[in-house]
C-alpha atoms as a PDB file:
ATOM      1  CA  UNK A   1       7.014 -10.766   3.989  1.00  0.00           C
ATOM      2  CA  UNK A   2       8.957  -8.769   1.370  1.00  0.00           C
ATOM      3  CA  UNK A   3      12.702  -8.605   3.052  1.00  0.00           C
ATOM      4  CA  UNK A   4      14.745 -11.118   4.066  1.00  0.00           C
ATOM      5  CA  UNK A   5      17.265 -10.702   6.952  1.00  0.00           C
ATOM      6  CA  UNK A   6      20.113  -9.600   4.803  1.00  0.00           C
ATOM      7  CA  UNK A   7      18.278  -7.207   2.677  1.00  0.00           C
ATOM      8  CA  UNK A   8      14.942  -4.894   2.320  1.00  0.00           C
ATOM      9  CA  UNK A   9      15.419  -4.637  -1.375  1.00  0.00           C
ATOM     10  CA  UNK A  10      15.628  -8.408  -2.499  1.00  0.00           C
ATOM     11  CA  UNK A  11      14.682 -10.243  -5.526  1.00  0.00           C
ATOM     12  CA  UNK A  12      12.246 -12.434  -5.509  1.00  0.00           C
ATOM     13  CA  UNK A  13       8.688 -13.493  -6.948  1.00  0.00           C
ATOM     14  CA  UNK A  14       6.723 -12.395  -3.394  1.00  0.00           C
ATOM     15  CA  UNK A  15       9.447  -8.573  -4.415  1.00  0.00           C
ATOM     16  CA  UNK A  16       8.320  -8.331  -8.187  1.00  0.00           C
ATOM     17  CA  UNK A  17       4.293  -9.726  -8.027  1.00  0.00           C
ATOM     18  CA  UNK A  18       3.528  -6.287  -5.889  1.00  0.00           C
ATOM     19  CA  UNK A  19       5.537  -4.158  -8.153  1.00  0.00           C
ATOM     20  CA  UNK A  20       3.955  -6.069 -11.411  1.00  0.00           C
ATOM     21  CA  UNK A  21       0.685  -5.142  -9.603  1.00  0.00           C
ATOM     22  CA  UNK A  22       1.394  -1.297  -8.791  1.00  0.00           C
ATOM     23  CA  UNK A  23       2.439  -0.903 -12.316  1.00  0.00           C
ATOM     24  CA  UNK A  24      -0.234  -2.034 -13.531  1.00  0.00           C
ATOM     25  CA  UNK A  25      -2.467  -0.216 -11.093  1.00  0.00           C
ATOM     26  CA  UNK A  26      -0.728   2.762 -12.448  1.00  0.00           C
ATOM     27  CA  UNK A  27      -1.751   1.988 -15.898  1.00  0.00           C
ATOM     28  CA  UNK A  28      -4.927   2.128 -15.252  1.00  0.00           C
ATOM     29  CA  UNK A  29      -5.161   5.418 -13.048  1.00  0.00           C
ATOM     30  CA  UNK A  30      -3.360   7.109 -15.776  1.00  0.00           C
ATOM     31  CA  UNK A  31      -5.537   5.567 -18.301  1.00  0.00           C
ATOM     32  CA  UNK A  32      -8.646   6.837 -16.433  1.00  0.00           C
ATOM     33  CA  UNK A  33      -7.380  10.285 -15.105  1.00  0.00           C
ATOM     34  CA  UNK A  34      -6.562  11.518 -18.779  1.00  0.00           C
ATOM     35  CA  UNK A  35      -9.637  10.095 -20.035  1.00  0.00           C
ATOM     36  CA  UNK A  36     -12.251  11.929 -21.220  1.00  0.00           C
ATOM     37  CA  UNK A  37     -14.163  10.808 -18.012  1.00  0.00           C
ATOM     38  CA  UNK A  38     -11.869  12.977 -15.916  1.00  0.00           C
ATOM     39  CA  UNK A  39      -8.844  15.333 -17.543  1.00  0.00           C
ATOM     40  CA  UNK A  40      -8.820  14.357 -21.241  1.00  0.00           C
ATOM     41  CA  UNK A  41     -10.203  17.699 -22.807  1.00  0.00           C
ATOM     42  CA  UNK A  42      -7.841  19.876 -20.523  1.00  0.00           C
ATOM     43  CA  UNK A  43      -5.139  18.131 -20.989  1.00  0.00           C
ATOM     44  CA  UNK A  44      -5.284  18.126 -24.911  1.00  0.00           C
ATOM     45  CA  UNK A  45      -6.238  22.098 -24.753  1.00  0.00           C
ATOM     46  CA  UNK A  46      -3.212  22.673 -22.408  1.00  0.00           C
ATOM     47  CA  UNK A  47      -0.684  20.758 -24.810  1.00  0.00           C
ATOM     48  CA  UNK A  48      -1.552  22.509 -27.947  1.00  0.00           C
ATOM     49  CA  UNK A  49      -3.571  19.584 -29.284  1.00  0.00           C
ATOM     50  CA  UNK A  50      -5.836  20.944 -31.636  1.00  0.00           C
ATOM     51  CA  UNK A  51      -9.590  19.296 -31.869  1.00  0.00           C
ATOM     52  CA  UNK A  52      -9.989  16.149 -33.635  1.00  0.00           C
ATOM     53  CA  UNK A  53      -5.762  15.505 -33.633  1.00  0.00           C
ATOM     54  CA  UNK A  54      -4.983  12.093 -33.093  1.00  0.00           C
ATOM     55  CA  UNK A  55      -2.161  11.887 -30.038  1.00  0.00           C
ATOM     56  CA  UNK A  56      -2.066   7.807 -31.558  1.00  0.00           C
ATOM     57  CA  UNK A  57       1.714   8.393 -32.973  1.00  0.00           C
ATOM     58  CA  UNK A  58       3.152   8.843 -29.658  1.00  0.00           C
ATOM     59  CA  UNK A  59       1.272   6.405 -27.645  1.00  0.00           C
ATOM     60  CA  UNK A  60       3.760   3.366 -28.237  1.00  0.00           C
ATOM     61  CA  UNK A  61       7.028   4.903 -26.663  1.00  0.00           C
ATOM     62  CA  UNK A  62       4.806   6.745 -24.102  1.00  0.00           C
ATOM     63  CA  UNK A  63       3.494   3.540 -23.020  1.00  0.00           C
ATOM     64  CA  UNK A  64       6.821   2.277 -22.889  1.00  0.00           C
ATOM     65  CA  UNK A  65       8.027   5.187 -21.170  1.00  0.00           C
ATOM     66  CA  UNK A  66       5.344   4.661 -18.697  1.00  0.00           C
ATOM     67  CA  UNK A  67       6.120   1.072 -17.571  1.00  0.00           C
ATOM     68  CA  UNK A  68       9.738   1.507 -17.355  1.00  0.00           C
ATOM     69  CA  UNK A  69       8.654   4.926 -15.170  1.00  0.00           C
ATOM     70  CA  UNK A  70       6.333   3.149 -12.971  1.00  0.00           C
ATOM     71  CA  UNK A  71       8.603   0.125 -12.585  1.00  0.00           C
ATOM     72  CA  UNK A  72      11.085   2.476 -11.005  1.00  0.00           C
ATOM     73  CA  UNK A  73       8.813   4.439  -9.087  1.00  0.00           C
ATOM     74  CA  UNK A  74       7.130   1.475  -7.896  1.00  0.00           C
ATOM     75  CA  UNK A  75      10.437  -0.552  -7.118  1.00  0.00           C
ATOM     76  CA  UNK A  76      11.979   2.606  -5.046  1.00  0.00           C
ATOM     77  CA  UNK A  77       8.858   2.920  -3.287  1.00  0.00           C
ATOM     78  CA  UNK A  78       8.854  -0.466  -2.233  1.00  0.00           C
ATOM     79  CA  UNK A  79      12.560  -0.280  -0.849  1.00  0.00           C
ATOM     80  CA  UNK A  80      11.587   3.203   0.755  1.00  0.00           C
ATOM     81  CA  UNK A  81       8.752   1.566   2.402  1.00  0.00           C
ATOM     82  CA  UNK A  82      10.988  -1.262   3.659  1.00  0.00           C
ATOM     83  CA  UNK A  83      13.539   0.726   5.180  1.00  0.00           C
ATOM     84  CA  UNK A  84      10.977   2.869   7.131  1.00  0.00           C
ATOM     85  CA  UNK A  85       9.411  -0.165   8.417  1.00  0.00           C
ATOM     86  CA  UNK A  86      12.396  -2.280   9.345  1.00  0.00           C
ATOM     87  CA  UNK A  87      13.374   0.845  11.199  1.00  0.00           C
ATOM     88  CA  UNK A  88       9.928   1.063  13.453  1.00  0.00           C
ATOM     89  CA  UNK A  89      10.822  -2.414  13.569  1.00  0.00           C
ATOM     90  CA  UNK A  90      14.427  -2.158  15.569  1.00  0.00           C
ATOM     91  CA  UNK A  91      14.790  -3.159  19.094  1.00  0.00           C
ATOM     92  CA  UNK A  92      14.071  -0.011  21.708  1.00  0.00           C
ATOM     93  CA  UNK A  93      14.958  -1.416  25.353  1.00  0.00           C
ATOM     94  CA  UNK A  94      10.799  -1.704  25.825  1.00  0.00           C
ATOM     95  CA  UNK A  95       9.714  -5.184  25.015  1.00  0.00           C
ATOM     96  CA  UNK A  96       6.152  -3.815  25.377  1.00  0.00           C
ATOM     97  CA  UNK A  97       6.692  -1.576  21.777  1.00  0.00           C
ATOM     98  CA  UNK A  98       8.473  -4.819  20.272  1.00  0.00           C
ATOM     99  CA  UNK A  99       5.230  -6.284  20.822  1.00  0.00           C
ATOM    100  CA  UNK A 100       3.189  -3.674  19.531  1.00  0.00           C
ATOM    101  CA  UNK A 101       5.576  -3.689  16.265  1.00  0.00           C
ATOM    102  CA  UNK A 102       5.443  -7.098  15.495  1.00  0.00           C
ATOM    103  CA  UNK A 103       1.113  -6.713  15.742  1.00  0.00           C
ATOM    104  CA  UNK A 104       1.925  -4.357  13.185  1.00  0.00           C
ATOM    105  CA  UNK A 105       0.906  -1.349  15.392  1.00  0.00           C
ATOM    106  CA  UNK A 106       3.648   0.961  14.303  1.00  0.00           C
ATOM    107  CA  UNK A 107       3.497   0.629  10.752  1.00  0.00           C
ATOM    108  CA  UNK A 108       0.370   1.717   9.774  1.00  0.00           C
ATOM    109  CA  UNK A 109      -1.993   2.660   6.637  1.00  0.00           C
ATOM    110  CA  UNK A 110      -1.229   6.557   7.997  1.00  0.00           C
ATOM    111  CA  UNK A 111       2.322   5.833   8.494  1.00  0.00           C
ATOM    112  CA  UNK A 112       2.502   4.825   4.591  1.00  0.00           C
ATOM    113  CA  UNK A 113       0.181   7.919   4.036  1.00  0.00           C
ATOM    114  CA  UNK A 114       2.318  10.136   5.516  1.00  0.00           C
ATOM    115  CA  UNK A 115       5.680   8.922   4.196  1.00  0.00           C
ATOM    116  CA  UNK A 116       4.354   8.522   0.176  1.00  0.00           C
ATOM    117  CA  UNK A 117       2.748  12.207   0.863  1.00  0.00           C
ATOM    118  CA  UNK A 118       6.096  13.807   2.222  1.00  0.00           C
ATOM    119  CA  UNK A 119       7.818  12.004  -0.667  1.00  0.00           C
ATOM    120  CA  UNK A 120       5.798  13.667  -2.802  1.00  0.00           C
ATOM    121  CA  UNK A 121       6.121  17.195  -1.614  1.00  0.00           C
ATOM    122  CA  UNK A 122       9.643  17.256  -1.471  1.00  0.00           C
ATOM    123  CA  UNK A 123      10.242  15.280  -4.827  1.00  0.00           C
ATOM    124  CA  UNK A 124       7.553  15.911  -6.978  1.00  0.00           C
ATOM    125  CA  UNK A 125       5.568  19.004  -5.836  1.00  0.00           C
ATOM    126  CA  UNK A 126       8.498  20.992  -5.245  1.00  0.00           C
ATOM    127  CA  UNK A 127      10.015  20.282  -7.830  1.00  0.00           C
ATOM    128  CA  UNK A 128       7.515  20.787 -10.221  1.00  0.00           C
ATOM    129  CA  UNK A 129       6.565  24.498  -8.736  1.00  0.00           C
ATOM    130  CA  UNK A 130       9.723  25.512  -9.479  1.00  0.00           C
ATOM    131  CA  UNK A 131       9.565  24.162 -13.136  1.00  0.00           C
ATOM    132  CA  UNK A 132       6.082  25.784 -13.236  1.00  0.00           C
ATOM    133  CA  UNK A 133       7.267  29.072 -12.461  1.00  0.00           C
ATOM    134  CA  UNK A 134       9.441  29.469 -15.347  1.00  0.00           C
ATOM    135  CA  UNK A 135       7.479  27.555 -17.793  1.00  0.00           C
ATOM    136  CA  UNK A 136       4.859  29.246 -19.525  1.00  0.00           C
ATOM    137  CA  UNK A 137       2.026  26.271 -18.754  1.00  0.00           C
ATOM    138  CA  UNK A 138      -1.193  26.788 -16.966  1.00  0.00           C
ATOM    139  CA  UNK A 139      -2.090  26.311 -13.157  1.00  0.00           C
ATOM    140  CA  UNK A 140      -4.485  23.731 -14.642  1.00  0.00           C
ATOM    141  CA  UNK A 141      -1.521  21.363 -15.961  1.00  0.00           C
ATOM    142  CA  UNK A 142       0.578  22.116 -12.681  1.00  0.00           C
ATOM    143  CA  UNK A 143      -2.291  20.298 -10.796  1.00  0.00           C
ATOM    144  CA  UNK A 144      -3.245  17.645 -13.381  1.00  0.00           C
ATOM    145  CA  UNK A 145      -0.214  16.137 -13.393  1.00  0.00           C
ATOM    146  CA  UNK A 146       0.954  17.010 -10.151  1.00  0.00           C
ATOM    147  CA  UNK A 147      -2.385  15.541  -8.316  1.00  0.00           C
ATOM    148  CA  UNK A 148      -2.326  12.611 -10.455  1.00  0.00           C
ATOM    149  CA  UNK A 149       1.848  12.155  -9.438  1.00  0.00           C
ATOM    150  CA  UNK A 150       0.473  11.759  -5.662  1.00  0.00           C
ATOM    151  CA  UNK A 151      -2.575   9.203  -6.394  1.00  0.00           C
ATOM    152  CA  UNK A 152       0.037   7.046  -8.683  1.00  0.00           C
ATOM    153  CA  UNK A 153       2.465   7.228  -5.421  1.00  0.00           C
ATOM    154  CA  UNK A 154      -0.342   6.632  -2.749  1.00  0.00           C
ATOM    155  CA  UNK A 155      -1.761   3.402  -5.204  1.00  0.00           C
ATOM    156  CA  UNK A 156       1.595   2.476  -5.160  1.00  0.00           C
ATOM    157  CA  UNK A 157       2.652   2.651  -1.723  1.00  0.00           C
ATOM    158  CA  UNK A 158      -1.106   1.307  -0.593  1.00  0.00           C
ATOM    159  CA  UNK A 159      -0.679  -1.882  -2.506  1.00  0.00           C
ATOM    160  CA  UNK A 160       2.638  -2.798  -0.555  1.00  0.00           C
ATOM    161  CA  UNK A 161       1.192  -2.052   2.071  1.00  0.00           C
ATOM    162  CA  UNK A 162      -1.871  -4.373   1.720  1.00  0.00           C
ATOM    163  CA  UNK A 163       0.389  -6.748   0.148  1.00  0.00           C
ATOM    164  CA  UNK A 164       2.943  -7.292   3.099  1.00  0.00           C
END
């Protein structure tokens, strides 16, 4: 179980393996989406990268900038996730839905669907439209990065899941 009965949010090897994981998980989805398997040559077009340019100089601190991103991302999602199902999880007056909570009934794959895909509606897509209407960048980067902000948050929020 990831929470103890004083805290969702607490620090411990069972609280940092899943977020180790998700990072990591993130890694490689970004590695892959902006790959030349998937997004690579539209991505470099849509930055200004012209052919042949290496993109090597920045990779370091963008790296870096990546795990300390993810680690955040991945450590609020976990607490997020936490909250919402300790909440499912408080007492109703029906002993017959305390049951079904502790079977783990409640809290389900399409409740963390749901949740991780509000999240990201509200904080990331909406966000970003707004940016994306007064930058000058194509529809094709909106969605990019956009579509590859909601599989990082799903991949996140799936592995605690799985993991609790």
């Amino acid at each position: 179980m990831l929470h103890s009965a004083h805290s969702p949010f607490p620090m411990s090897a069972s609280f940092l393996l899943p977020i180790l994981i998700a990072v990591v998980l993130n890694i490689i989805i970004g590695a892959l989406w902006y790959s030349p398997l998937m997004f690579q040559k539209i991505w470099l077009k849509e930055n200004g990268f012209k052919k042949g340019e290496p993109i090597a100089h920045s990779l370091p601190s963008a790296l870096i900038a990546t795990i300390v991103s993810s680690t955040l991302t991945s450590a609020i999602l976990l607490y997020y996730l936490e909250l919402v199902r300790m909440s499912i999880q408080q007492p109703s007056g029906y002993g017959h839905v305390l049951i079904m909570v502790a079977n783990g009934q409640f809290f389900t794959v399409k409740t963390v669907v749901s949740r991780i895909f509000t999240l990201w509606l509200a904080f990331v897509f909406a966000i970003r439209l707004s940016h994306h209407m007064f930058e000058r960048r194509s529809w094709a980067m909106f969605w990019i990065v956009s579509i590859h902000d909601l599989v990082s948050m799903m991949v996140i929020g799936l592995t605690f899941y799985f993991w609790r």
